[in-house]
N, C-alpha and C. Protein backbone atom coordinates (compact mmCIF):
# COMPACT_ATOMS: atom_id res chain seq x y z
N UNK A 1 17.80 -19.16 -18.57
CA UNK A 1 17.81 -17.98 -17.72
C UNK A 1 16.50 -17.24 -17.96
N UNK A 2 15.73 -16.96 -17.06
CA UNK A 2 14.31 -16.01 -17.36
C UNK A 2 14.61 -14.43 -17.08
N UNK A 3 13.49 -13.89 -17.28
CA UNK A 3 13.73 -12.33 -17.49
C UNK A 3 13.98 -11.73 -16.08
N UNK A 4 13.31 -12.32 -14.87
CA UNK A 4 14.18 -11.88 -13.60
C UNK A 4 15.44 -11.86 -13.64
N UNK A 5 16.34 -12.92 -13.70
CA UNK A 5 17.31 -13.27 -14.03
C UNK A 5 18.29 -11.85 -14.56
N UNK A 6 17.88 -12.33 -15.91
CA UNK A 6 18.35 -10.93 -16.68
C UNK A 6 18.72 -9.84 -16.56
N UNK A 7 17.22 -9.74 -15.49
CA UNK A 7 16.91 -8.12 -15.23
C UNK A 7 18.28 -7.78 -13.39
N UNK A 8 18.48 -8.92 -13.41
CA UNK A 8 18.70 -8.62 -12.07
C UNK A 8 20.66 -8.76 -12.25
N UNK A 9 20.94 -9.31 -13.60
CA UNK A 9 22.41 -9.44 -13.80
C UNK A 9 22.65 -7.72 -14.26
N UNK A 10 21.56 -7.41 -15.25
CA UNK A 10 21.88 -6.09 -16.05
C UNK A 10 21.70 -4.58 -14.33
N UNK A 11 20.64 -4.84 -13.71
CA UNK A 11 20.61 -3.80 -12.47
C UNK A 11 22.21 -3.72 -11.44
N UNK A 12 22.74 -5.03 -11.38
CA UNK A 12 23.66 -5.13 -10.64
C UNK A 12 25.01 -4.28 -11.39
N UNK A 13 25.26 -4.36 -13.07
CA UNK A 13 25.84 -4.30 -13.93
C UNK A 13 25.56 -2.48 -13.87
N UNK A 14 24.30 -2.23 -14.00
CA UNK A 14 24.59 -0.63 -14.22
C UNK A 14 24.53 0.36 -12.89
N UNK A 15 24.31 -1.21 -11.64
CA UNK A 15 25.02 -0.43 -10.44
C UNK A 15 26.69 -0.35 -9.76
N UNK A 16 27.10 -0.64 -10.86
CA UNK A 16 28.85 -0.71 -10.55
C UNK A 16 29.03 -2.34 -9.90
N UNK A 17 28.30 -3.24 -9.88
CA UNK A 17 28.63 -4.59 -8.91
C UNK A 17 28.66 -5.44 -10.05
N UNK A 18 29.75 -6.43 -9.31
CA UNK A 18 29.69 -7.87 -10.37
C UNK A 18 28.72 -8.60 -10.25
N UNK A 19 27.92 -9.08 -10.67
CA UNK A 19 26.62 -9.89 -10.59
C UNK A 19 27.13 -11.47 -10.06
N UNK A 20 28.26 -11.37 -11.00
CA UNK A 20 28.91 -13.03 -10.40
C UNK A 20 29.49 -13.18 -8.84
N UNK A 21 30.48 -12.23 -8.28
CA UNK A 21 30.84 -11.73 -7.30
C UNK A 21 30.16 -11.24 -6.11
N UNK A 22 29.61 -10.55 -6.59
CA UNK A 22 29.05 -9.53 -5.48
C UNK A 22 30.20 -7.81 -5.44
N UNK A 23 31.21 -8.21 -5.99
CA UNK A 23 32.47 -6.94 -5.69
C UNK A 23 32.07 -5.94 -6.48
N UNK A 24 32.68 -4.70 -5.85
CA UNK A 24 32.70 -3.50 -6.70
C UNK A 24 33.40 -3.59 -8.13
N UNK A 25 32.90 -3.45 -9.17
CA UNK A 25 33.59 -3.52 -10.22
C UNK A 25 34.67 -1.66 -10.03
N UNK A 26 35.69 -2.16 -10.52
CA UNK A 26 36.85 -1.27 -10.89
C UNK A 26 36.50 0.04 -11.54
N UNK A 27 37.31 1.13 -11.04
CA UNK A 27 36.56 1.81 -11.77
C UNK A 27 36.65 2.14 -13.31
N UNK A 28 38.28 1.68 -13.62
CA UNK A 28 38.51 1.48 -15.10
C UNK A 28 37.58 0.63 -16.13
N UNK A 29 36.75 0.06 -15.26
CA UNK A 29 35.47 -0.90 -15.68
C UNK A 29 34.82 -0.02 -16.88
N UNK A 30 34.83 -0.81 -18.34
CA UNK A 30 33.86 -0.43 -19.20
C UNK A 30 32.18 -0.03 -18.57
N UNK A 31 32.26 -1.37 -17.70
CA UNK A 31 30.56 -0.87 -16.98
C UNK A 31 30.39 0.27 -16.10
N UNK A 32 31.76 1.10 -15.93
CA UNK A 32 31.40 2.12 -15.09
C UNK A 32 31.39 3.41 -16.06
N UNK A 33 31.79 3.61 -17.26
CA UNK A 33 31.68 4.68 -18.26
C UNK A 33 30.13 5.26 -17.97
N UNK A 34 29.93 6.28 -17.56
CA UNK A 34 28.58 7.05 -17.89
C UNK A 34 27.61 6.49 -19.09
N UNK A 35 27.80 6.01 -20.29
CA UNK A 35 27.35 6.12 -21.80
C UNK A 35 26.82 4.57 -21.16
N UNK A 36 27.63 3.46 -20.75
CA UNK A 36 27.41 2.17 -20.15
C UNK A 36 26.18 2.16 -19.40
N UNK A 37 26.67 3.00 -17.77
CA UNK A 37 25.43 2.98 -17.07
C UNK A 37 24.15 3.27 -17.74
N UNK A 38 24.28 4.65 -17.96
CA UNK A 38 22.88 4.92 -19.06
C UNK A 38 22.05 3.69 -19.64
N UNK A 39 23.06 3.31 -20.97
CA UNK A 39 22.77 2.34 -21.56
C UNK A 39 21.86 1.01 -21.52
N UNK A 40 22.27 0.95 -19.53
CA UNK A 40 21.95 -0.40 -19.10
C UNK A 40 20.90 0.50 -18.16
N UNK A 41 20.67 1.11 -17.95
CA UNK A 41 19.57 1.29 -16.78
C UNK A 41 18.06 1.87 -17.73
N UNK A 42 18.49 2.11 -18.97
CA UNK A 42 17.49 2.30 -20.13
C UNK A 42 16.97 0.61 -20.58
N UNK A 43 18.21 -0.32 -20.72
CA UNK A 43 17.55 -1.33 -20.77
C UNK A 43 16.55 -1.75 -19.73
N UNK A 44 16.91 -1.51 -19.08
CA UNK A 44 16.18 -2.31 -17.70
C UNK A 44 14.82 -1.64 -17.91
N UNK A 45 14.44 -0.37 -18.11
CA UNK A 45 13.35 1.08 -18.66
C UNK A 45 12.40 -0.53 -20.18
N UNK A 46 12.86 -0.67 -20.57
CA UNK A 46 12.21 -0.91 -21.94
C UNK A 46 11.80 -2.51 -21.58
N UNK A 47 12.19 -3.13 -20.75
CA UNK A 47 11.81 -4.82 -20.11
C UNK A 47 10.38 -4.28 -19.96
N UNK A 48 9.73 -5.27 -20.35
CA UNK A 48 7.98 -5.46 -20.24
C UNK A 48 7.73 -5.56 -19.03
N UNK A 49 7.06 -4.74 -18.19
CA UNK A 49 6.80 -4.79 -16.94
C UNK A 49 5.32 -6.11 -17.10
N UNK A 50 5.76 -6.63 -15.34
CA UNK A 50 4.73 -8.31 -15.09
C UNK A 50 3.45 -7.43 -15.14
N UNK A 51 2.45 -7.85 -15.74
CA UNK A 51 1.12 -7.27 -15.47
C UNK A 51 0.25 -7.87 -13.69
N UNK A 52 0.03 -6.77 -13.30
CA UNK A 52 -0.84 -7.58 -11.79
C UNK A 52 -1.77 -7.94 -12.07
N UNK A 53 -1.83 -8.95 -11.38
CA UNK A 53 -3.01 -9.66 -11.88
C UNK A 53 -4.27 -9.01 -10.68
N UNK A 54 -5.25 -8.43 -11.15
CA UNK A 54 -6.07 -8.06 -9.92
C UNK A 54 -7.19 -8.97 -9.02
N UNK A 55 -7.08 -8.82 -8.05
CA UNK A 55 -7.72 -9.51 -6.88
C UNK A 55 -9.37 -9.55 -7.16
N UNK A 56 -9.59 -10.34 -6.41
CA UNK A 56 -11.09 -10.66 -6.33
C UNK A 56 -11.17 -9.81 -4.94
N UNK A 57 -12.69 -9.39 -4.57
CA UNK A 57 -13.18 -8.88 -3.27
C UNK A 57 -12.87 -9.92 -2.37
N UNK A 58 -13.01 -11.09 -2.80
CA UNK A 58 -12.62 -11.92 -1.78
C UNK A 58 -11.21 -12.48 -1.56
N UNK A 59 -10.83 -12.19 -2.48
CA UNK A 59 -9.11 -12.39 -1.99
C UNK A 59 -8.60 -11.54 -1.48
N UNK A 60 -8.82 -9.98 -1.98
CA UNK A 60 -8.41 -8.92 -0.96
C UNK A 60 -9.01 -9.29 0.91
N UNK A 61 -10.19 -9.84 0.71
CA UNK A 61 -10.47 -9.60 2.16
C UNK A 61 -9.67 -10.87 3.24
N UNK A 62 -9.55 -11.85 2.32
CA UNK A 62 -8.83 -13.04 2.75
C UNK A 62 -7.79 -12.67 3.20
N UNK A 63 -6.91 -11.94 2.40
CA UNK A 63 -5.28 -10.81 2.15
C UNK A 63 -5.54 -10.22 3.49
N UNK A 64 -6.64 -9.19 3.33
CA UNK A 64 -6.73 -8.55 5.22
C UNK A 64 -6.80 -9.81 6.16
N UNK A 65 -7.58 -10.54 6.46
CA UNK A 65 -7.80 -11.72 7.14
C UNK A 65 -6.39 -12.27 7.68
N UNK A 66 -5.46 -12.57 6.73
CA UNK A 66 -4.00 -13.01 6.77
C UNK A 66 -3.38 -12.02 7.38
N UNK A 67 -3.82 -10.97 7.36
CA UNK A 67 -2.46 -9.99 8.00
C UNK A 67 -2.94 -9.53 9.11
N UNK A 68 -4.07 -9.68 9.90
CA UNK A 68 -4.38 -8.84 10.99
C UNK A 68 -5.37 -8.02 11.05
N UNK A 69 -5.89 -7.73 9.55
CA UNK A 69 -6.45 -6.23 9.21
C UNK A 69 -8.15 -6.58 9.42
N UNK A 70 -8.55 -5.30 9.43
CA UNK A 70 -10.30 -5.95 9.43
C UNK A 70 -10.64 -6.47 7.90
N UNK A 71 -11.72 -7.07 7.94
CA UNK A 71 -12.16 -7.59 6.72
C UNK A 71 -11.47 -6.26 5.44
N UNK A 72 -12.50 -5.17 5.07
CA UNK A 72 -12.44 -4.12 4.45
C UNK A 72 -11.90 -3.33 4.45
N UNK A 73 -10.57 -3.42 5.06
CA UNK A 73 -9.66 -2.75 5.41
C UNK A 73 -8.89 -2.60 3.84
N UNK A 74 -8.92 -0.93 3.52
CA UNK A 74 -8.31 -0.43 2.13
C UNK A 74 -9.63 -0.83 0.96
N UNK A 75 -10.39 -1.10 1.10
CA UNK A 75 -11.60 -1.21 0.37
C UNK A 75 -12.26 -0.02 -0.08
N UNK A 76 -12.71 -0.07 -1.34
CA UNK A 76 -13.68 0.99 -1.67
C UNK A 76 -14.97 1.01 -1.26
N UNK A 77 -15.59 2.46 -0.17
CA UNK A 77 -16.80 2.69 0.29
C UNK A 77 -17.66 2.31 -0.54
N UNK A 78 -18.65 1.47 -0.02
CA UNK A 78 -20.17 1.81 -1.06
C UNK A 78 -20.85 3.00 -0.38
N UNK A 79 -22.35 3.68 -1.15
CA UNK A 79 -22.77 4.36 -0.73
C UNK A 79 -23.43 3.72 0.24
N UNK A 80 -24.04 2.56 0.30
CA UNK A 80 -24.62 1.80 1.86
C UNK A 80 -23.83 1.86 2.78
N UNK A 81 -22.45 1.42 2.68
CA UNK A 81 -21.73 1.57 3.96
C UNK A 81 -21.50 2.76 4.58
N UNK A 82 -20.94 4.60 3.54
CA UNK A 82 -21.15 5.66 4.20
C UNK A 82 -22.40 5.96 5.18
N UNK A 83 -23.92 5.17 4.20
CA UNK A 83 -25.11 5.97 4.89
C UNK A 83 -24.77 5.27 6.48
N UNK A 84 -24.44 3.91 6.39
CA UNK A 84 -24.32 3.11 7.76
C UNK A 84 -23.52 3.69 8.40
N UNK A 85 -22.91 4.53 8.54
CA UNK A 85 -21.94 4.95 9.28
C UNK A 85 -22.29 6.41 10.01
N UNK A 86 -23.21 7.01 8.78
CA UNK A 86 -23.66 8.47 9.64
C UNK A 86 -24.72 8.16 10.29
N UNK A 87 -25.43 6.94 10.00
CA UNK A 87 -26.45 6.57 11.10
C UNK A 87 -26.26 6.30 12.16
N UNK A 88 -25.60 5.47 11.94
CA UNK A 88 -24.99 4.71 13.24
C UNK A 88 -24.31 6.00 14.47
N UNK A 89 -23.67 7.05 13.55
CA UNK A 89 -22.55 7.92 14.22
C UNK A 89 -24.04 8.99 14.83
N UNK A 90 -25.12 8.75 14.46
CA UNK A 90 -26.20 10.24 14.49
C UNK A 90 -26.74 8.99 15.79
N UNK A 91 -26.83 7.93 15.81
CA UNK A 91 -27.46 7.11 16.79
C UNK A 91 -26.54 6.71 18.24
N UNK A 92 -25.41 8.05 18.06
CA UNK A 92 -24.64 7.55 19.12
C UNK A 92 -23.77 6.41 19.57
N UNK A 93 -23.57 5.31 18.36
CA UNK A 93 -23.00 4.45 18.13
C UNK A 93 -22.03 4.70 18.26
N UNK A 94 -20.46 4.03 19.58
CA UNK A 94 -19.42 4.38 19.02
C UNK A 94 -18.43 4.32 17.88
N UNK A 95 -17.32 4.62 17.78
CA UNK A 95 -16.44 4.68 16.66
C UNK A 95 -16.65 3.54 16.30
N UNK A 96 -15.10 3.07 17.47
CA UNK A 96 -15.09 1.53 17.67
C UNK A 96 -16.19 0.45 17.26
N UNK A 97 -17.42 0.69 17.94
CA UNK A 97 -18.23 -0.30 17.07
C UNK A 97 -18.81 -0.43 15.95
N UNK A 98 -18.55 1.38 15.40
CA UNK A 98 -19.33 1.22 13.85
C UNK A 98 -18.02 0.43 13.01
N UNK A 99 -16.79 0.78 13.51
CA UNK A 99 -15.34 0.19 12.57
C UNK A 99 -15.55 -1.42 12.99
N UNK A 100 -16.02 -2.52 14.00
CA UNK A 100 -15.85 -3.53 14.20
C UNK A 100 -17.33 -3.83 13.16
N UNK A 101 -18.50 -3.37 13.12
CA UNK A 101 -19.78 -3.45 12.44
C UNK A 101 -19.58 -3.49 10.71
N UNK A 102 -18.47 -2.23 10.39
CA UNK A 102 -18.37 -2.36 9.19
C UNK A 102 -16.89 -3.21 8.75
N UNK A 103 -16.53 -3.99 9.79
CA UNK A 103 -15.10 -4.67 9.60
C UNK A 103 -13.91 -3.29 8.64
N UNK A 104 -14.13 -2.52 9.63
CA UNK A 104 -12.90 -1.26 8.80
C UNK A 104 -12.05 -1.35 10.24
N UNK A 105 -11.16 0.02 10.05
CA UNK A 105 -10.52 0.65 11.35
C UNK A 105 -11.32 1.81 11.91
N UNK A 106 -11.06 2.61 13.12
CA UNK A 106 -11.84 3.74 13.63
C UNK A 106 -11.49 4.77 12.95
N UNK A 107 -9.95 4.74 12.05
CA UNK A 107 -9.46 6.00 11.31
C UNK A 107 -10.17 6.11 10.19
N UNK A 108 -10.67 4.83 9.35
CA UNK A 108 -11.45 5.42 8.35
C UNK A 108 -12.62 5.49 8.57
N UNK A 109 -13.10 5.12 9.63
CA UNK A 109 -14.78 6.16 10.05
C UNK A 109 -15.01 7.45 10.41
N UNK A 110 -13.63 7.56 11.30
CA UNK A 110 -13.45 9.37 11.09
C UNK A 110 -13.30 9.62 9.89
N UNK A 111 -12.70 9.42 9.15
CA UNK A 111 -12.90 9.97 7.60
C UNK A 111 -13.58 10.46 7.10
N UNK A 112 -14.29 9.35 7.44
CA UNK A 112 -15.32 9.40 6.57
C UNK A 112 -16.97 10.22 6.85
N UNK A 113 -16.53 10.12 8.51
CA UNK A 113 -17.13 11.57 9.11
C UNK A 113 -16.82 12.70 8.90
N UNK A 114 -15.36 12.83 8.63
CA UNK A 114 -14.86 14.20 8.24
C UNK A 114 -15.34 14.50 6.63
N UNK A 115 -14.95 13.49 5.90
CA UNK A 115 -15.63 13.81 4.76
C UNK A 115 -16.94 14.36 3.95
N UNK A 116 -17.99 13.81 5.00
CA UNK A 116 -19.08 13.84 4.67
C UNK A 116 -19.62 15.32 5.37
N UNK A 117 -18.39 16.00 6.21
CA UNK A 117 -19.22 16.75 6.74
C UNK A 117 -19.62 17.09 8.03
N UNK A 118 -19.76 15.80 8.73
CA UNK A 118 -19.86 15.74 10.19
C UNK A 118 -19.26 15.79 10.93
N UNK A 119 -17.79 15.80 11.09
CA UNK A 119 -16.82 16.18 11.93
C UNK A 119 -16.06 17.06 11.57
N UNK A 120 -15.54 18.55 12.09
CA UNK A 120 -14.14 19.49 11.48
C UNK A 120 -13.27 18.97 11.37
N UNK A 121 -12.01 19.62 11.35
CA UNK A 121 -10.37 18.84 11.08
C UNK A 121 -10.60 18.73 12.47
N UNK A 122 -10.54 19.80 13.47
CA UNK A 122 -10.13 19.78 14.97
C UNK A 122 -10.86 18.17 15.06
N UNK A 123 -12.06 18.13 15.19
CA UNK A 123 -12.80 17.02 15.96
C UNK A 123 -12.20 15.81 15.14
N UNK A 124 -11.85 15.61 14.15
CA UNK A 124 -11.70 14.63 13.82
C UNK A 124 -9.85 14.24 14.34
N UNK A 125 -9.63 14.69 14.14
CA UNK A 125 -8.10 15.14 14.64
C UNK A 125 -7.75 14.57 16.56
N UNK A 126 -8.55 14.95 17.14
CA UNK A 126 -9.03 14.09 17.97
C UNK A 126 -9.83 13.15 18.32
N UNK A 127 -10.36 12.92 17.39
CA UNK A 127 -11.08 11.66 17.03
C UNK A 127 -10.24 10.65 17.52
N UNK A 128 -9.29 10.89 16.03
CA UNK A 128 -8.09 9.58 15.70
C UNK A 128 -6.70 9.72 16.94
N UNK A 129 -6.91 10.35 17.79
CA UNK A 129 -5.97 10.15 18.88
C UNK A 129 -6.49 9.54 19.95
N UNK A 130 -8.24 9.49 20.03
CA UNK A 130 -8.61 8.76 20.86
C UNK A 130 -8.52 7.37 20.68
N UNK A 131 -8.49 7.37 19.38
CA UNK A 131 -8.91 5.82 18.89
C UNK A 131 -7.82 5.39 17.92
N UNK A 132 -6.29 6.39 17.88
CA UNK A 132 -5.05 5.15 17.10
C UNK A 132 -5.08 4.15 18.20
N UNK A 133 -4.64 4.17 18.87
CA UNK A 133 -3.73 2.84 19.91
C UNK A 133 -4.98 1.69 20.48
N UNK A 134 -6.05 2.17 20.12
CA UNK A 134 -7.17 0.77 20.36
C UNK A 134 -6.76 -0.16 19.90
N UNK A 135 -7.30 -1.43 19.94
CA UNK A 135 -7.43 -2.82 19.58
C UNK A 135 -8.26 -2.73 19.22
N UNK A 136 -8.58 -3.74 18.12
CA UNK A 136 -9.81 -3.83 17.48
C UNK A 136 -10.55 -5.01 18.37
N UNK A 137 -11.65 -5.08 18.97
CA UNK A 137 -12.32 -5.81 19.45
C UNK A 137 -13.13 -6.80 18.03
């Protein structure tokens, strides 16, 4: 039996269910005593949590790739990519194409316009209503 296993007989156990069954355990059930539940939902507290293993840049972008998302989608800005973006945004570039240019969405280029300064809440605020329901070209 491995520690999923375990973990998943003892969660069922200090949620009132038979793990074998599926049924409500009784309520005369030793496992339903307060001191019980506790007991077992502290165990479950002290199990060694799985360590994540963290991604490469390129597996995250692969990860977006697989799901739909643009490349850099949830990525951390470099400072090259902000400057590319107020350039681009000062050169009249639209949203849309600075988010297809920097493989992001149009919401985090408003952002990141708003962030920096260049757009208010208002403008940005309509920013992202012009540009939720786009497609990404």
């Amino acid at each position: 039996m491995d520690q999923q296993q375990v973990a998943s007989i003892v969660h069922g156990l200090a949620n009132g269910i038979d793990p074998i069954t599926g049924e409500i355990l009784p309520a005369q059930s030793p496992y339903n005593h307060p001191d019980v539940i506790r007991a077992l939902f502290q165990s479950l507290q002290w199990q060694p949590k799985a360590k994540k293993v963290k991604k490469t840049l390129a597996q995250k972008q692969q990860e977006n790739f697989e799901k739909g998302l643009p490349k850099n989608y949830g990525l951390p800005w470099s400072e090259k990519d902000i400057e590319q973006v107020l350039e681009q945004y000062k050169g009249n570039v639209e949203i849309d194409k600075i988010a297809v240019n920097l493989a992001r969405k149009p919401g985090s280029i408003i952002a990141v316009l708003s962030k920096q300064g260049v757009v208010d809440d208002v403008q940005a605020q309509q920013l992202n209503q012009q540009y939720r329901y786009q497609v990404q070209r």
